[in-house]
N, C-alpha and C. Protein backbone atom coordinates (compact mmCIF):
# COMPACT_ATOMS: atom_id res chain seq x y z
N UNK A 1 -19.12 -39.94 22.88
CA UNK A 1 -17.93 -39.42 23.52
C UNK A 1 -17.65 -38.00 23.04
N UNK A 2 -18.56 -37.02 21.98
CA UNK A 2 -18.38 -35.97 21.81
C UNK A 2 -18.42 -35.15 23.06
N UNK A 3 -17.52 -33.88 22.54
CA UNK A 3 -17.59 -32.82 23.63
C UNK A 3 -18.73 -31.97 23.30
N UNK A 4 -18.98 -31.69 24.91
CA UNK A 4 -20.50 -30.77 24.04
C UNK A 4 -20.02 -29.16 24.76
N UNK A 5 -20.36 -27.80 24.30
CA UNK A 5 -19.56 -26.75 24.97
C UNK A 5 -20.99 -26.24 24.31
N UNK A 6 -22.22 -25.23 25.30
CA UNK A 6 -22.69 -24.47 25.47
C UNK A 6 -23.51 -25.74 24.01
N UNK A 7 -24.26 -26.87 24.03
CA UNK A 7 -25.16 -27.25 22.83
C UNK A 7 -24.06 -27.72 21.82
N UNK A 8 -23.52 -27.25 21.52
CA UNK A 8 -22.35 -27.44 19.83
C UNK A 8 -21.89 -28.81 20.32
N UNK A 9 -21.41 -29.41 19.45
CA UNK A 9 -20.89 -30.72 19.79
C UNK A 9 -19.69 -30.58 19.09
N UNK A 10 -18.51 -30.74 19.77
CA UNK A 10 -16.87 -30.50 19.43
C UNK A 10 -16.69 -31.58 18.50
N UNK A 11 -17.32 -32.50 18.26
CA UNK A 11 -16.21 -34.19 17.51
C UNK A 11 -16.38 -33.68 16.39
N UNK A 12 -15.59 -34.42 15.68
CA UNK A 12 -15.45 -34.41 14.27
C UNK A 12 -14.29 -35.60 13.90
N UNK A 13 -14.39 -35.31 12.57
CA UNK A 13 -13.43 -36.55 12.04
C UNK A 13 -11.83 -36.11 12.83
N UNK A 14 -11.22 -37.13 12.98
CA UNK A 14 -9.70 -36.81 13.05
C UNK A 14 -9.18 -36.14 14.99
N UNK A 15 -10.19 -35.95 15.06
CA UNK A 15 -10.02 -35.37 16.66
C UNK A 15 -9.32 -36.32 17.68
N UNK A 16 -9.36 -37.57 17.44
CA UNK A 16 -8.62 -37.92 18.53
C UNK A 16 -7.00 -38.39 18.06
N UNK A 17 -6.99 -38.52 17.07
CA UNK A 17 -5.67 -38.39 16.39
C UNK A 17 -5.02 -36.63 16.68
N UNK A 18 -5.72 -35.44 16.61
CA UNK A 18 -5.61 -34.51 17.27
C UNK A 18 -5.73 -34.23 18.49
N UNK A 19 -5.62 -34.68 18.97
CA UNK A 19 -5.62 -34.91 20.64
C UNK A 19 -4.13 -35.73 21.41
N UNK A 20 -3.97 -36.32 20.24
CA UNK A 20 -2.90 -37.60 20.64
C UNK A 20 -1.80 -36.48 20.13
N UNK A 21 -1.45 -35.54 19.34
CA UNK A 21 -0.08 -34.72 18.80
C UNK A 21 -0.50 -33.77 19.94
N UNK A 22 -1.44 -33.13 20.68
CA UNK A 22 -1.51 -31.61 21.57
C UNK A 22 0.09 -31.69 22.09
N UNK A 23 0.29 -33.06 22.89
CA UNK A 23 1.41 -32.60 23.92
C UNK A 23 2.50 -32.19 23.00
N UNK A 24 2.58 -32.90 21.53
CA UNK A 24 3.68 -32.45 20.58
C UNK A 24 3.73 -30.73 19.90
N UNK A 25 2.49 -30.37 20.12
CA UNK A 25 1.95 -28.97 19.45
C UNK A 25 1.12 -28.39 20.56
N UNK A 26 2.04 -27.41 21.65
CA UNK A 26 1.18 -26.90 22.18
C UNK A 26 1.16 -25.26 21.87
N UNK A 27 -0.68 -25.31 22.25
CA UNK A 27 -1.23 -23.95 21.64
C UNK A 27 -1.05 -23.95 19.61
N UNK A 28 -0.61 -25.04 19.29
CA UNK A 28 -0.53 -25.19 17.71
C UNK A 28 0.73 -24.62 17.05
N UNK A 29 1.69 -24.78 18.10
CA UNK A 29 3.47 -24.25 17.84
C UNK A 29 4.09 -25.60 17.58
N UNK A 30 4.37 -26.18 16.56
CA UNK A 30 5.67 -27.21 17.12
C UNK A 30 6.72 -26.92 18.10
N UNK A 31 7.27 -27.77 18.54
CA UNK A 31 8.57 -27.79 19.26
C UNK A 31 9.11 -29.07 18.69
N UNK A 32 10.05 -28.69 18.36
CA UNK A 32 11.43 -29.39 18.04
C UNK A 32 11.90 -30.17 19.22
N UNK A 33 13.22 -31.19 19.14
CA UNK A 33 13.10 -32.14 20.18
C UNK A 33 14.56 -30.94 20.41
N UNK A 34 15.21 -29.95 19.84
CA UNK A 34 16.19 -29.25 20.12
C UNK A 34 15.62 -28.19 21.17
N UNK A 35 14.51 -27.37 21.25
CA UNK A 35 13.90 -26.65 21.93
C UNK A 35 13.17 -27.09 22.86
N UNK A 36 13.26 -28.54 23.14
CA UNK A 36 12.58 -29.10 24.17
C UNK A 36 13.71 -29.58 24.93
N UNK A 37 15.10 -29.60 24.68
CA UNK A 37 15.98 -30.08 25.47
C UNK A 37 16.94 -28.63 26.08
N UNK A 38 15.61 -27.21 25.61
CA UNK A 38 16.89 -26.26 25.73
C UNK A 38 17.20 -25.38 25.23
N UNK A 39 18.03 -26.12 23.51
CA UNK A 39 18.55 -25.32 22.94
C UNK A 39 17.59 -24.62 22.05
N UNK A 40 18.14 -23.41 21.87
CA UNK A 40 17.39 -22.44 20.96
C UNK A 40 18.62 -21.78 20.56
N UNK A 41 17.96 -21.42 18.94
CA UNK A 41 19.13 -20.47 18.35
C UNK A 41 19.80 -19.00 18.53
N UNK A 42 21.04 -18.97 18.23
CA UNK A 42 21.36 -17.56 18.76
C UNK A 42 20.67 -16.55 18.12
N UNK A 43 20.10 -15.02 18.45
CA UNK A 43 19.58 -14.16 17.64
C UNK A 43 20.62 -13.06 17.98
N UNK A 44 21.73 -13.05 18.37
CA UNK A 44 22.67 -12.25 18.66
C UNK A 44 23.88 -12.27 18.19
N UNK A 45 24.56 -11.55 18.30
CA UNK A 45 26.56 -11.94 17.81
C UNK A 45 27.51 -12.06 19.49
N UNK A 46 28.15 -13.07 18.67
CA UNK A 46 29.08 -13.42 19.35
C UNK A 46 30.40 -13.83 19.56
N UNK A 47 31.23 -13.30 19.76
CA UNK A 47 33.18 -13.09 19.97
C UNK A 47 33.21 -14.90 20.20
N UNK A 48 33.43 -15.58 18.98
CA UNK A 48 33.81 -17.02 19.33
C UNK A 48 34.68 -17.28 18.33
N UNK A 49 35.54 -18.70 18.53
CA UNK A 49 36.17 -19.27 17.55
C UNK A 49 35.37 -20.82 16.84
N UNK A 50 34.49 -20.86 17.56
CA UNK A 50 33.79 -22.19 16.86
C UNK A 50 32.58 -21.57 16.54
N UNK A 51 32.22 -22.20 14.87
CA UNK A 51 31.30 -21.85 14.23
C UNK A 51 31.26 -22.68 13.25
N UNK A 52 30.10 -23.17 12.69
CA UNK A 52 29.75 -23.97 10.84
C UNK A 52 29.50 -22.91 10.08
N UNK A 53 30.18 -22.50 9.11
CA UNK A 53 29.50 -21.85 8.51
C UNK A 53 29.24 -22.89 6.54
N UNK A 54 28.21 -22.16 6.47
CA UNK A 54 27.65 -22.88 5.23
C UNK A 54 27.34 -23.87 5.20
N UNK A 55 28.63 -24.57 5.23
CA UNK A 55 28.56 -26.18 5.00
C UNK A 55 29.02 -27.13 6.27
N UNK A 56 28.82 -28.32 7.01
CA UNK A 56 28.81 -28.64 7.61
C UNK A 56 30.85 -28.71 7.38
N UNK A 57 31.55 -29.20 6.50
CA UNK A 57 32.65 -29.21 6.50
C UNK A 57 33.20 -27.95 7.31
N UNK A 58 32.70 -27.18 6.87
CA UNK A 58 33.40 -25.95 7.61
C UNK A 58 33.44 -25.51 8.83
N UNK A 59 33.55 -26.41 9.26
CA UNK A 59 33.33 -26.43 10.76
C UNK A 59 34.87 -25.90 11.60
N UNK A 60 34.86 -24.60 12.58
CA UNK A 60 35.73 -23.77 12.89
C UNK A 60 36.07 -24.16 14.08
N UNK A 61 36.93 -24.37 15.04
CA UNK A 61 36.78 -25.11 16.22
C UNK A 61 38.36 -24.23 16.80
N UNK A 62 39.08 -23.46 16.20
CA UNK A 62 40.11 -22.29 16.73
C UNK A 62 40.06 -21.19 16.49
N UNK A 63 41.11 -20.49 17.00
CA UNK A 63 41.48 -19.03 16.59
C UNK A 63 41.84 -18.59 15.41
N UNK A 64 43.04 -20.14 14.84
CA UNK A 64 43.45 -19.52 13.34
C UNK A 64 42.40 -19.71 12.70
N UNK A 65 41.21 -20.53 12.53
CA UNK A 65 40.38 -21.47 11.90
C UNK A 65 39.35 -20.26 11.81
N UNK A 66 39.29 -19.42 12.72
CA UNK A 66 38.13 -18.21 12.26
C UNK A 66 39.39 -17.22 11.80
N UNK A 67 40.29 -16.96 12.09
CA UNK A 67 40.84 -15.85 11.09
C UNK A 67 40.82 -16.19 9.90
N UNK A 68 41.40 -17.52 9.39
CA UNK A 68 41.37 -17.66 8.35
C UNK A 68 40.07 -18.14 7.78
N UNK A 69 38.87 -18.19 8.20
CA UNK A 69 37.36 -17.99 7.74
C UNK A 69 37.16 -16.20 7.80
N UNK A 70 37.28 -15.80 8.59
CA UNK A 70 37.33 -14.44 8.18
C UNK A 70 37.83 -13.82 7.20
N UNK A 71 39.12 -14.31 6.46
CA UNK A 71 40.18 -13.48 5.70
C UNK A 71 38.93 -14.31 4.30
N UNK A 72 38.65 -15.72 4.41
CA UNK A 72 37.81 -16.53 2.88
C UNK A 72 36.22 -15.49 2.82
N UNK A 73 35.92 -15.29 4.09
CA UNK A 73 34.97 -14.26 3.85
C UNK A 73 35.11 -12.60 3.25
N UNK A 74 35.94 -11.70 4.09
CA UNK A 74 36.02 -10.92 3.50
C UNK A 74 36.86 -11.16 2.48
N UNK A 75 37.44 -12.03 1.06
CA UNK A 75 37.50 -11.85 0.07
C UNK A 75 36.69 -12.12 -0.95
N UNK A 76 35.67 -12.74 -0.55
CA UNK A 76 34.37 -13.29 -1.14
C UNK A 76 33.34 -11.97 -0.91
N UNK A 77 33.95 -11.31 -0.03
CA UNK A 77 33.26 -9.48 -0.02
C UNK A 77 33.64 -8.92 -1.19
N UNK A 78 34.73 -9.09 -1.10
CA UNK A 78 35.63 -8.23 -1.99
C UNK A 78 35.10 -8.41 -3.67
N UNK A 79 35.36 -10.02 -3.74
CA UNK A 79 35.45 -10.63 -4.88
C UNK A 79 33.16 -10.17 -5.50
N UNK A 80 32.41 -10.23 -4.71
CA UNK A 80 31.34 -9.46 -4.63
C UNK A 80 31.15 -8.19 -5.14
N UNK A 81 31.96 -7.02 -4.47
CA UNK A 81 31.84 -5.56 -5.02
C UNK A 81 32.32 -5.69 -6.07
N UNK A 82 33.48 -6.45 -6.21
CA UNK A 82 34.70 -6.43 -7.98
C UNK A 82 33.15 -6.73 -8.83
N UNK A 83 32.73 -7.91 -8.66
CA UNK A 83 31.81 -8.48 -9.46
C UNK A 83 30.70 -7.38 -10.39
N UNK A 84 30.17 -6.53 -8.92
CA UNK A 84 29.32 -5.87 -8.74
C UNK A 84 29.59 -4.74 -9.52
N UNK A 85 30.69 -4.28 -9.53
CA UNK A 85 31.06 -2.63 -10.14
C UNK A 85 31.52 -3.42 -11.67
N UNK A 86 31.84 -4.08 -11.90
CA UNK A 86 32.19 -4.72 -13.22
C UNK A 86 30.91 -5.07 -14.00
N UNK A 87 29.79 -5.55 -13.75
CA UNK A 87 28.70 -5.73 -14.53
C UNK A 87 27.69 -4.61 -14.35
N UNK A 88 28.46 -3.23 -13.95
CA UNK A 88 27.55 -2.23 -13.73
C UNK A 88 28.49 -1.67 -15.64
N UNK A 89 29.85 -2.12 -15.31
CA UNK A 89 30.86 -1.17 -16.32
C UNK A 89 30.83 -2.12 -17.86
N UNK A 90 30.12 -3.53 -17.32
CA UNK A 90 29.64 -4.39 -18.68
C UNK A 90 28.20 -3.49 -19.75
N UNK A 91 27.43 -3.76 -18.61
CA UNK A 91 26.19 -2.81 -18.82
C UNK A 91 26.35 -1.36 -19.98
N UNK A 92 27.37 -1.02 -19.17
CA UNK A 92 27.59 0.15 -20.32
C UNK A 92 27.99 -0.06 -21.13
N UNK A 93 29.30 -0.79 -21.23
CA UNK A 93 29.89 -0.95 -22.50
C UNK A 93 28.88 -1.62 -23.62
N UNK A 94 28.08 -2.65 -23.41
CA UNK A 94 27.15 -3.09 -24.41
C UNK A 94 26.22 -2.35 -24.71
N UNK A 95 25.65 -0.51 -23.86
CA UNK A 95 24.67 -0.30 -24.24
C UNK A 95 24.99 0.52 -25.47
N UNK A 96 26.72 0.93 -25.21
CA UNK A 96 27.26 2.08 -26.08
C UNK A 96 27.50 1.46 -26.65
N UNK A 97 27.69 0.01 -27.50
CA UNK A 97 28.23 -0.72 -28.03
C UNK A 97 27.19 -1.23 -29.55
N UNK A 98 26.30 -0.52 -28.74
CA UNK A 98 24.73 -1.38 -29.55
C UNK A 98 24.53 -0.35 -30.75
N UNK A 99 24.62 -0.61 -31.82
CA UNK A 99 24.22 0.15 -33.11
C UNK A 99 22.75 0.98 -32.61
N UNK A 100 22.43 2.45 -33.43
CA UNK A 100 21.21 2.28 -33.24
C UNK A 100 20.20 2.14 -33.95
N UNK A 101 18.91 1.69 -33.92
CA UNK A 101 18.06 0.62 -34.72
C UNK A 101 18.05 1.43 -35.75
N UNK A 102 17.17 0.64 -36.61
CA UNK A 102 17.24 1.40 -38.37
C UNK A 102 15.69 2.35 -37.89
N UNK A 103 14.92 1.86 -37.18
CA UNK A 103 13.39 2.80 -36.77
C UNK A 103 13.89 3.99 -36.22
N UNK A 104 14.97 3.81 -35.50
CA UNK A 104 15.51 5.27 -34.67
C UNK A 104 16.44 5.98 -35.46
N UNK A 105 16.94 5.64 -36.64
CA UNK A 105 17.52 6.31 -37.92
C UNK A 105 16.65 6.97 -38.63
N UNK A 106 15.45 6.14 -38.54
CA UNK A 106 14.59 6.71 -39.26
C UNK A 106 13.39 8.20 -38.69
N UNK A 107 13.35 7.96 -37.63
CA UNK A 107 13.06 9.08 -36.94
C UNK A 107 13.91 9.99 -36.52
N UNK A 108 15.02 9.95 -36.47
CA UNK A 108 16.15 11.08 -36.76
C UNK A 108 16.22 11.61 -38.24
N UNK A 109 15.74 11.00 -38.76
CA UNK A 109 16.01 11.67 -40.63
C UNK A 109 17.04 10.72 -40.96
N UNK A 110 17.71 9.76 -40.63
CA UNK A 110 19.26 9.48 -41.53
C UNK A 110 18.52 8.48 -42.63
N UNK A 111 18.78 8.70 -43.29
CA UNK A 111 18.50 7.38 -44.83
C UNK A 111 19.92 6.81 -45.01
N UNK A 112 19.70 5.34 -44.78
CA UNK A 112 21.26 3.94 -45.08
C UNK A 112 21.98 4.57 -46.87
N UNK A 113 20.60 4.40 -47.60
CA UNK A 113 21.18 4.63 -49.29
C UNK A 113 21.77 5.96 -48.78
N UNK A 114 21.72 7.27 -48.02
CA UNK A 114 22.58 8.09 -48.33
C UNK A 114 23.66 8.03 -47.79
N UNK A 115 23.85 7.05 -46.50
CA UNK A 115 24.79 6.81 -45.67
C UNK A 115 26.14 6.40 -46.46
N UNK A 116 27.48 6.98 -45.74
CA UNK A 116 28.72 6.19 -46.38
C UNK A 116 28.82 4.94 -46.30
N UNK A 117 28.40 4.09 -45.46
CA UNK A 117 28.47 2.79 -45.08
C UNK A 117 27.08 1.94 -45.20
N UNK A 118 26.78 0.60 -45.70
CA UNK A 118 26.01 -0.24 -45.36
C UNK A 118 25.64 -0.28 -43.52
N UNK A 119 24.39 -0.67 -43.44
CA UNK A 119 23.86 -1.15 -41.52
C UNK A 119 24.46 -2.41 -41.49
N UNK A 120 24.71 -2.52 -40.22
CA UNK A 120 25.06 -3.92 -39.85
C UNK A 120 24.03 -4.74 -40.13
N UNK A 121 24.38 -6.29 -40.37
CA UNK A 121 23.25 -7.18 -40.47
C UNK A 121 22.10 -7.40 -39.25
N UNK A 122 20.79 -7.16 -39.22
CA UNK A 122 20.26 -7.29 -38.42
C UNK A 122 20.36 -8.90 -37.27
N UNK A 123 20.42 -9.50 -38.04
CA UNK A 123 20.45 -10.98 -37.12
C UNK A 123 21.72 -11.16 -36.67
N UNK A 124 23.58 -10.54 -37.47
CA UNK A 124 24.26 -10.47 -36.65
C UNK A 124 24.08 -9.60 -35.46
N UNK A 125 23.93 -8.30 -35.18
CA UNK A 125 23.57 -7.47 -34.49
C UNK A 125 23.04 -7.86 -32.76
N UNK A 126 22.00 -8.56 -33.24
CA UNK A 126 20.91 -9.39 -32.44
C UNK A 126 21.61 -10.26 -31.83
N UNK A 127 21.87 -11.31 -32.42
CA UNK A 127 23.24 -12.28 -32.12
C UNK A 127 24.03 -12.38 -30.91
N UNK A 128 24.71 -11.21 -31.32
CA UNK A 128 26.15 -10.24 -30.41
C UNK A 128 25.27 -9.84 -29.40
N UNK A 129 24.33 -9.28 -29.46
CA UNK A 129 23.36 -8.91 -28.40
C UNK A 129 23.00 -9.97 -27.30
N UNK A 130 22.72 -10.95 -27.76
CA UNK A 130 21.93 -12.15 -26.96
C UNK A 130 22.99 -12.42 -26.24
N UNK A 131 24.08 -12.48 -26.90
CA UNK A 131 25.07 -13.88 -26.18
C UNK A 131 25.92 -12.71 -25.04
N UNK A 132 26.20 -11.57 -25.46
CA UNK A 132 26.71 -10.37 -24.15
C UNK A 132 25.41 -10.59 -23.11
N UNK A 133 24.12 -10.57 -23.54
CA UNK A 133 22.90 -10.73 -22.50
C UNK A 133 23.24 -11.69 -21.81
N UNK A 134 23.16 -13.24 -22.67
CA UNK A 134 23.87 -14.28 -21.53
C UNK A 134 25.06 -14.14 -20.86
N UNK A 135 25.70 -14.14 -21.34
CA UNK A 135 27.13 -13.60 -20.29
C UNK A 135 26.58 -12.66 -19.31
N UNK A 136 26.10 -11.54 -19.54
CA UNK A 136 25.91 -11.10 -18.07
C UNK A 136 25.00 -11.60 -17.45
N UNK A 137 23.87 -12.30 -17.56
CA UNK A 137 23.44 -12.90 -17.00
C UNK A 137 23.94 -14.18 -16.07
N UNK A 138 24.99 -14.40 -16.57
CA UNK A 138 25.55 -15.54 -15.86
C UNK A 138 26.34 -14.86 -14.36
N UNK A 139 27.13 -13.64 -15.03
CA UNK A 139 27.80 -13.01 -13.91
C UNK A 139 26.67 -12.73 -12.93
N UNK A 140 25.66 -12.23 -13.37
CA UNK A 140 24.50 -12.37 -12.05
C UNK A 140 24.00 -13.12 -11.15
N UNK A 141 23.76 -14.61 -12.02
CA UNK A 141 23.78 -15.67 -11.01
C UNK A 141 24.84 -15.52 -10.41
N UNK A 142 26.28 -15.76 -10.64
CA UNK A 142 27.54 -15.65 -9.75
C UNK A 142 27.32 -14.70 -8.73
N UNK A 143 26.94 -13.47 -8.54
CA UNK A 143 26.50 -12.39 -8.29
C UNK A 143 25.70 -12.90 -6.93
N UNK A 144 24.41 -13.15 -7.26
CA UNK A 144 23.86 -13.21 -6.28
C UNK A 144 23.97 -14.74 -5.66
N UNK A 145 24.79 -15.86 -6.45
CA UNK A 145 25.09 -16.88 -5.13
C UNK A 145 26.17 -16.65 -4.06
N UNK A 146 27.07 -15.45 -4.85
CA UNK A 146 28.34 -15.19 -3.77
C UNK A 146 27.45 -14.22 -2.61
N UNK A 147 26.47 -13.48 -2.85
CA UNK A 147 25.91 -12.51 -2.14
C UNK A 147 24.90 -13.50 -1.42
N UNK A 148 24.44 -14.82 -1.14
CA UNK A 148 24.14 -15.31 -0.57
C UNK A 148 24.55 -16.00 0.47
N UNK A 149 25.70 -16.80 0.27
CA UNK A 149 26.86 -16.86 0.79
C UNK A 149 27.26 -16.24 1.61
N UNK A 150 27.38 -14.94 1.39
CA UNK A 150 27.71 -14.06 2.38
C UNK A 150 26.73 -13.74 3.73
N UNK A 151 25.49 -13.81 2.97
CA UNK A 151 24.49 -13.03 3.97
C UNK A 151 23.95 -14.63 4.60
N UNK A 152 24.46 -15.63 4.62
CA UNK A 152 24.35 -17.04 5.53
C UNK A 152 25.78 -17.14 6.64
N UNK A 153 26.80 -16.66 6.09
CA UNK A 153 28.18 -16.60 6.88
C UNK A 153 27.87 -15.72 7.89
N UNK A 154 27.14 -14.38 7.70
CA UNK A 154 27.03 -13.04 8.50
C UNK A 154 25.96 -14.01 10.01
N UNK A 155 24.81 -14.86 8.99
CA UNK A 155 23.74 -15.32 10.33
C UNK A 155 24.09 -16.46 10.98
N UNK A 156 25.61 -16.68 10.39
CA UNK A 156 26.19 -17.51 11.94
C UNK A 156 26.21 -16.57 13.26
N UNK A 157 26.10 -15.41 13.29
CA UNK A 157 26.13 -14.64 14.39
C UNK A 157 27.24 -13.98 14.92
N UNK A 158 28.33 -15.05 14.09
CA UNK A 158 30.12 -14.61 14.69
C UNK A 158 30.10 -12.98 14.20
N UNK A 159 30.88 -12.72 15.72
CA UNK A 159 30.89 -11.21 15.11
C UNK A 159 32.70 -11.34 14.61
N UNK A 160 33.37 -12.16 14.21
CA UNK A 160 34.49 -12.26 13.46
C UNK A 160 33.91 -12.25 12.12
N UNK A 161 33.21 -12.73 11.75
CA UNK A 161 32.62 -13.32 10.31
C UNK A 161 31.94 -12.22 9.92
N UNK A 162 31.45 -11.56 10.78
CA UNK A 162 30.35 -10.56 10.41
C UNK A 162 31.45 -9.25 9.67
N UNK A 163 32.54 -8.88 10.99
CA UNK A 163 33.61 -7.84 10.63
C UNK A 163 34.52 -8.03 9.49
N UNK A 164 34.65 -9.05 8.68
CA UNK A 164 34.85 -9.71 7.92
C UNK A 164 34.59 -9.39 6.53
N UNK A 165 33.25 -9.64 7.10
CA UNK A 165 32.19 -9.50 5.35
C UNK A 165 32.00 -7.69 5.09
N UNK A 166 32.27 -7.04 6.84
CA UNK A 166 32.10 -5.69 6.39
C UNK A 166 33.57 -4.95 6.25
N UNK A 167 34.42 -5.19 6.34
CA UNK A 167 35.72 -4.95 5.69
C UNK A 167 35.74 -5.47 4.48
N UNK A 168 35.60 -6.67 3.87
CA UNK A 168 35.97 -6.83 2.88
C UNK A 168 34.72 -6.07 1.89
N UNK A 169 33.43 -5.59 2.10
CA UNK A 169 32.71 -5.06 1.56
C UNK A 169 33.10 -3.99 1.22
N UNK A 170 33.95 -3.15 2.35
CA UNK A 170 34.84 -1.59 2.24
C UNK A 170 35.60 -2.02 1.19
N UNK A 171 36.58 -2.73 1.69
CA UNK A 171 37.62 -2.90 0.72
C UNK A 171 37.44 -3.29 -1.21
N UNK A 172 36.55 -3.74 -0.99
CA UNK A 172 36.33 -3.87 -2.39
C UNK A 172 35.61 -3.03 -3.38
N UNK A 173 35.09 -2.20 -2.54
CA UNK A 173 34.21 -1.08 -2.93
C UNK A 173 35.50 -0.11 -3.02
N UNK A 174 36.11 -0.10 -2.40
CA UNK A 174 37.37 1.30 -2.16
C UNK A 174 37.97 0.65 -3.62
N UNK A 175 38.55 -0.71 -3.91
CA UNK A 175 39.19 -0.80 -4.98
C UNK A 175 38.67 -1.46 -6.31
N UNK A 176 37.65 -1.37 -6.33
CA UNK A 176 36.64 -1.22 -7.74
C UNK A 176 35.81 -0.59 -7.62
N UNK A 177 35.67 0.74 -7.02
CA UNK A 177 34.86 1.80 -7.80
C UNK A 177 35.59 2.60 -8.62
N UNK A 178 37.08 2.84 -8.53
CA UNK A 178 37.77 4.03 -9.66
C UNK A 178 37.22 2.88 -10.86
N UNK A 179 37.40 1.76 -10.62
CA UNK A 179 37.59 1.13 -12.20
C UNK A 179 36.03 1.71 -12.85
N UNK A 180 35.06 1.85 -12.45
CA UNK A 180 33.97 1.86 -12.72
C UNK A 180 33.41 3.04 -13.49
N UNK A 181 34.55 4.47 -13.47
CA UNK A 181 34.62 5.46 -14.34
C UNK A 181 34.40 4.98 -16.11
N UNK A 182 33.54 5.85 -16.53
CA UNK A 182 33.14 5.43 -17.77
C UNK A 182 33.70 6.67 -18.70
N UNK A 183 34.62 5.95 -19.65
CA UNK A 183 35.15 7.05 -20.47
C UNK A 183 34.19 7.12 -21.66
C-alpha cells in the first residue's frame, strides 16, 4: 500500500496515523477548534468597555468597569516609573556609600597605619553590601512583574487600557524624575 512518486516509495513508520491528523493540520498549521469556528484574535485596538484583562476575574463588562481598570492601570504606570527612578537613586546611594577597597588605597598611596582612623571591617563591609544587593534586587523583580503586567493589560488591545498605561507612564515620570536629582 506504499506510495510510490517517480521510484521512491513514500511509507514509512507512522504514516497512516499521519494521514488520519492532515484534516486536523493542514499544510502542517494547527487550527484550533476557536479558528475553525471563526474566531481569531484581535491584532488591533479597540474603543470597548468589555475586556479580561490578566486574570480571568477581571473581567470588564461596562463603562465604569473600564474607567476604573484604566485609573488601576495607569497607577500601576505610575507606581512603575516611581519604582524605576527610585532604584536608579538606590543604585547611587550604595555606590557612594561603599568604602573604597584597601587595593585602591593602596594604589592611590594612602597607608591605614598613617590614617586617622582604623578601615572598616572587611566582612562587615561586604555584609552591608550583599544585603542592599538583595534588596535591590528584589525591587527588580517587583520591577519587572509590574512591567509585565502592564505590557499584558496594553495586548488586550483596549485602546482605554492602552491610554491608560500611557498617561500614567507620563505621569509618573513627570513626578519622580525631580526626585531622582543626586546631591
Amino acid at each position: 500500500m506504499a506510495d510510490k512518486l517517480g521510484g521512491i516509495c513514500l511509507d514509512f513508520p507512522g504514516q497512516r496515523e499521519l494521514q488520519a491528523l492532515t484534516p486536523l493540520f493542514p499544510l502542517g498549521k494547527p487550527v484550533s477548534a476557536l479558528e475553525q469556528s471563526g474566531w481569531s484574535p484581535r491584532m488591533h485596538f479597540i474603543f470597548s468597555d468589555k475586556v479580561v484583562l490578566l486574570f480571568d476575574f477581571w473581567s470588564v463588562h461596562s463603562p465604569a468597569g473600564i474607567a476604573l481598570s484604566a485609573l488601576v492601570v495607569l497607577l500601576l504606570a505610575v507606581l512603575y516609573e516611581g519604582i524605576k527612578v527610585g532604584k536608579a537613586k538606590l543604585l547611587h546611594q550604595v555606590l557612594v556609600s561603599l568604602p573604597t577597597s584597601v587595593s585602591q588605597q593602596v594604589i592611590a598611596g594612602t597607608d591605614w597605619d598613617s590614617a586617622a582612623s582604623d578601615p572598616p571591617p572587611v566582612s562587615r563591609t561586604h555584609h552591608r553590601w550583599y544585603l542592599r544587593h538583595f534588596g535591590q534586587s528584589l525591587i527588580h523583580v517587583i520591577q519587572v512583574v509590574i512591567g509585565y503586567f502592564i505590557m499584558l493589560a496594553v495586548m488586550s488591545y483596549n485602546t482605554w487600557i492602552f491610554l491608560g498605561v500611557v498617561l500614567g507612564s507620563a505621569v509618573g515620570y513627570y513626578l519622580a524624575y525631580p526626585l531622582l536629582r543626586m546631591d
